[in-house]
Protein backbone atom coordinates (compact mmCIF):
# COMPACT_ATOMS: atom_id res chain seq x y z
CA UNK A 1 -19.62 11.24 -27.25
CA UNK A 2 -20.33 7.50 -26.25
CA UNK A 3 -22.26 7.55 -22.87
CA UNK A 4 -20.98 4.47 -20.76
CA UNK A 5 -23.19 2.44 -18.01
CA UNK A 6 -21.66 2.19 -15.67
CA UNK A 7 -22.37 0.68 -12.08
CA UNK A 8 -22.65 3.17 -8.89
CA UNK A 9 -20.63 0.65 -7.27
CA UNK A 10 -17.59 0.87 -9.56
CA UNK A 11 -18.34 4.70 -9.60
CA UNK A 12 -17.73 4.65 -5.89
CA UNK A 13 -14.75 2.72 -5.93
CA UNK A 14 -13.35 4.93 -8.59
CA UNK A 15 -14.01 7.73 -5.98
CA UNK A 16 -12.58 6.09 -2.58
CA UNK A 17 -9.33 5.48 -5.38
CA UNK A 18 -8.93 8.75 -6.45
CA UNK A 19 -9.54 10.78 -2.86
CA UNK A 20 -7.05 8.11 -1.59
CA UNK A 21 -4.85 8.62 -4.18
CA UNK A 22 -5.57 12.77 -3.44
CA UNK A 23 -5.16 12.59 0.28
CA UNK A 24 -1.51 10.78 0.01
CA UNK A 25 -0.89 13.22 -3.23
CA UNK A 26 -1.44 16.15 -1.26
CA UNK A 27 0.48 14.91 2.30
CA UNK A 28 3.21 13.82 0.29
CA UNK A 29 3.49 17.84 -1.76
CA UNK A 30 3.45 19.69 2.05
CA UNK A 31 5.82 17.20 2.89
CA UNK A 32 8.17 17.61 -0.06
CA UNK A 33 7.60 21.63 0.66
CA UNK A 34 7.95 21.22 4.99
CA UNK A 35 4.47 22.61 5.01
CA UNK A 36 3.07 20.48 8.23
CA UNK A 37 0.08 18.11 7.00
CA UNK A 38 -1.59 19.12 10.25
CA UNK A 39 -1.62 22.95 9.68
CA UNK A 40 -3.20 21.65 6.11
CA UNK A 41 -6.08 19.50 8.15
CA UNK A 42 -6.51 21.98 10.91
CA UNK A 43 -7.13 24.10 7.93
CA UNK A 44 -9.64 22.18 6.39
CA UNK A 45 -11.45 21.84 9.96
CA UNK A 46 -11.82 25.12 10.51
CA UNK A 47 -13.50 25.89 6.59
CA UNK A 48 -16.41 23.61 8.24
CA UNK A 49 -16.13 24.50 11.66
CA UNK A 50 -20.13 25.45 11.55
CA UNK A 51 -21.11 22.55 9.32
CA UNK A 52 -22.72 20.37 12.21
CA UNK A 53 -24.76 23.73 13.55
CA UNK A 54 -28.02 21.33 12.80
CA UNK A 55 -26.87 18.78 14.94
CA UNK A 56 -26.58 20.42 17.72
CA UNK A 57 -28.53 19.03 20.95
CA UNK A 58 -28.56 15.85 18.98
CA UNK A 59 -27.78 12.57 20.85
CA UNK A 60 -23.70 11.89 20.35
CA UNK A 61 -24.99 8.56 18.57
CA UNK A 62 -26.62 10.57 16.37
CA UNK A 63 -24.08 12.81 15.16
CA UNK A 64 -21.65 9.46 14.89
CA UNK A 65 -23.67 8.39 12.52
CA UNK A 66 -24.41 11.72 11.09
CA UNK A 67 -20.31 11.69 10.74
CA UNK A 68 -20.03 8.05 9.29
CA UNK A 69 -22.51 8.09 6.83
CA UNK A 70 -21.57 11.35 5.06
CA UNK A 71 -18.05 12.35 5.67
CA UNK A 72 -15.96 8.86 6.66
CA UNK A 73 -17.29 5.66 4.79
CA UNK A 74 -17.39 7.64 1.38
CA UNK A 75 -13.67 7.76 2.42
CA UNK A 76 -13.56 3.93 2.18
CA UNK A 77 -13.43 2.87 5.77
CA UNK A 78 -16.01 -0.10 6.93
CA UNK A 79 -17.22 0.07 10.57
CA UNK A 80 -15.78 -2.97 12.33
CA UNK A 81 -17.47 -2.38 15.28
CA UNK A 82 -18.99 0.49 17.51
CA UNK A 83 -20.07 0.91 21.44
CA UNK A 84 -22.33 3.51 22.97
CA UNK A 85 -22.15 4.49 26.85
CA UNK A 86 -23.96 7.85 28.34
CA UNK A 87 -22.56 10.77 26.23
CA UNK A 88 -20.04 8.55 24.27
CA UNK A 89 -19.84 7.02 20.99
CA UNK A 90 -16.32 5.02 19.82
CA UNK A 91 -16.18 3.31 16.42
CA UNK A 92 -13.64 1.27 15.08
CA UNK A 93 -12.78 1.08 11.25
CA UNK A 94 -11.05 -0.34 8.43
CA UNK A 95 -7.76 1.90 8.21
CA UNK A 96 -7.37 4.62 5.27
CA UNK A 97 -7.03 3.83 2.34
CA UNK A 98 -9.20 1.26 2.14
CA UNK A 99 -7.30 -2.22 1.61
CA UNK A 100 -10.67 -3.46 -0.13
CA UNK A 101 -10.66 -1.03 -3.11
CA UNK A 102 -7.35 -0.49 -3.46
CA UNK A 103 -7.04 -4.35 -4.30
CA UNK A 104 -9.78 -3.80 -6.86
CA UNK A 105 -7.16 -1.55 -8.19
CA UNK A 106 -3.81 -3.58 -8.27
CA UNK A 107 -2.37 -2.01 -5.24
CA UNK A 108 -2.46 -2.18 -1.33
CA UNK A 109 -2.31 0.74 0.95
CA UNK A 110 1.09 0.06 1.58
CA UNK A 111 2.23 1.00 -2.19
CA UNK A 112 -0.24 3.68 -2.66
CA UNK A 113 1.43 5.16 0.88
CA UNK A 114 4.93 4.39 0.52
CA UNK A 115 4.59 5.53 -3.52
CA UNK A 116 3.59 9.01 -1.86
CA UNK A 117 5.55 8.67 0.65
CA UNK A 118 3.51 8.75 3.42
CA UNK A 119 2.73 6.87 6.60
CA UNK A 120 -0.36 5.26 7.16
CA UNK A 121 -0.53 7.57 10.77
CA UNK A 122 0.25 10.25 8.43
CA UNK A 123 -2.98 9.32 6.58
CA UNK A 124 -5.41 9.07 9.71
CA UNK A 125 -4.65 12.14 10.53
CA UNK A 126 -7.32 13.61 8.15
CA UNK A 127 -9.65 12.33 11.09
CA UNK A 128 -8.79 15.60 12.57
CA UNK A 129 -10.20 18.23 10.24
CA UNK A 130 -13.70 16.91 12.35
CA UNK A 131 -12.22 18.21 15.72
CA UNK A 132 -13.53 22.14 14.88
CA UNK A 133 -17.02 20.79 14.00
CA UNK A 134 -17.31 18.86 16.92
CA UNK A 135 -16.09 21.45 19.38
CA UNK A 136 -18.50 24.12 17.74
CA UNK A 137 -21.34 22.25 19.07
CA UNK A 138 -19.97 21.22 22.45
CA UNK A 139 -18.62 17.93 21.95
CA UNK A 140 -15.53 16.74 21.60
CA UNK A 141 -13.71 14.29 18.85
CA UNK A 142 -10.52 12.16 18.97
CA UNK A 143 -9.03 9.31 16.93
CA UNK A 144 -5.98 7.25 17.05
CA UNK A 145 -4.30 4.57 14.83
CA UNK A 146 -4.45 1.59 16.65
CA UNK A 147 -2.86 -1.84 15.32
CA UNK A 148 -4.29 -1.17 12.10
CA UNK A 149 -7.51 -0.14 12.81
CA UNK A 150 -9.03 3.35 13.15
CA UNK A 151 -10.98 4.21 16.54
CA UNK A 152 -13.21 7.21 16.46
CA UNK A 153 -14.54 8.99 19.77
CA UNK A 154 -17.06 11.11 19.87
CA UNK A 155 -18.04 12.85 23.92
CA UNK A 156 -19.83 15.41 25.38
CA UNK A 157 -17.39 17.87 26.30
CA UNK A 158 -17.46 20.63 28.59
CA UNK A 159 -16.18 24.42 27.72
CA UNK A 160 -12.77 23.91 28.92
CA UNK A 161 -12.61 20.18 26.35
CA UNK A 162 -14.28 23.05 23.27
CA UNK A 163 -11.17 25.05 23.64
CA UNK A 164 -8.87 22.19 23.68
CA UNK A 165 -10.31 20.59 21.11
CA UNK A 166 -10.35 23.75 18.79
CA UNK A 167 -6.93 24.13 19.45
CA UNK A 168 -5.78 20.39 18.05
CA UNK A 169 -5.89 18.40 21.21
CA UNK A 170 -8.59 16.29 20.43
CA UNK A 171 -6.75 14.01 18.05
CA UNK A 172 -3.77 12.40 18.90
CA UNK A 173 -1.17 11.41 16.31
């Protein structure tokens, strides 16, 4: 078999296609089947519910970035813009999928979405499967779909904001 060079930068957009292309795949199957895409992202939350244990007692900052660099921008969002105050990160992104590789592709997240199906809102709402983690070590997570662009919140939270958030109500749809 030929062994191919190829660039980690085209291996990465290959990627951000094909989980894109995954994501709207599988909302678009537990729609066809009435299975609600948020029992299928609560779901997913809850499988890695303990995954931030090591962050714990970290500075919210910290487990933003923690957040962005290994779970959401492999996704293919870009950070427009982000803003710190005592106990609270918010960062705003490039919406999902990303419009950038998608082009690269012959498509815009419009056709890949409405191909599927789906609704871009629809989309963001894999945001949520980071609620559990979040809550697990006493902070609490939100996002929301705002004129195209993502905005991610990230806040101390009491005991009270835990439950809450553990239950769903730390993303809004």
């Amino acid at each position: 078999m030929a062994k191919a060079s190829v660039s980690n930068e085209v291996l990465l957009d290959g990627a951000q296609m094909t989980m894109s292309a995954l994501l709207a795949g599988t909302m678009s199957f537990l729609k066809k089947r009435k299975i609600p895409i948020k029992d299928w992202v609560n779901y997913i939350g809850e499988q890695f519910e303990e995954s931030w244990g090591g962050l714990e007692g970290e500075k919210v900052e910290s487990v933003m970035e923690h957040l962005l660099t290994l779970e959401v921008l492999p996704m293919g969002a870009e950070v427009i813009s982000s803003k710190t105050t005592a106990g609270k990160t918010e960062v705003i992104l490039t919406s999902l999928p990303s419009r950038k590789v998608l082009k690269k592709f012959g498509t815009t997240p419009a056709e890949l979405l409405g191909d599927f199906g789906v609704t871009a809102r629809e989309m963001a709402s894999i945001y949520a499967m980071f609620a559990p983690a979040a809550a697990a070590i006493c902070l609490r997570f939100s996002y929301e779909l705002d004129d195209g662009k993502q905005v991610l919140t990230l806040e101390k939270a009491g005991s009270a904001a835990k439950k809450a958030s553990k239950m769903g109500a730390g993303s809004r749809l």
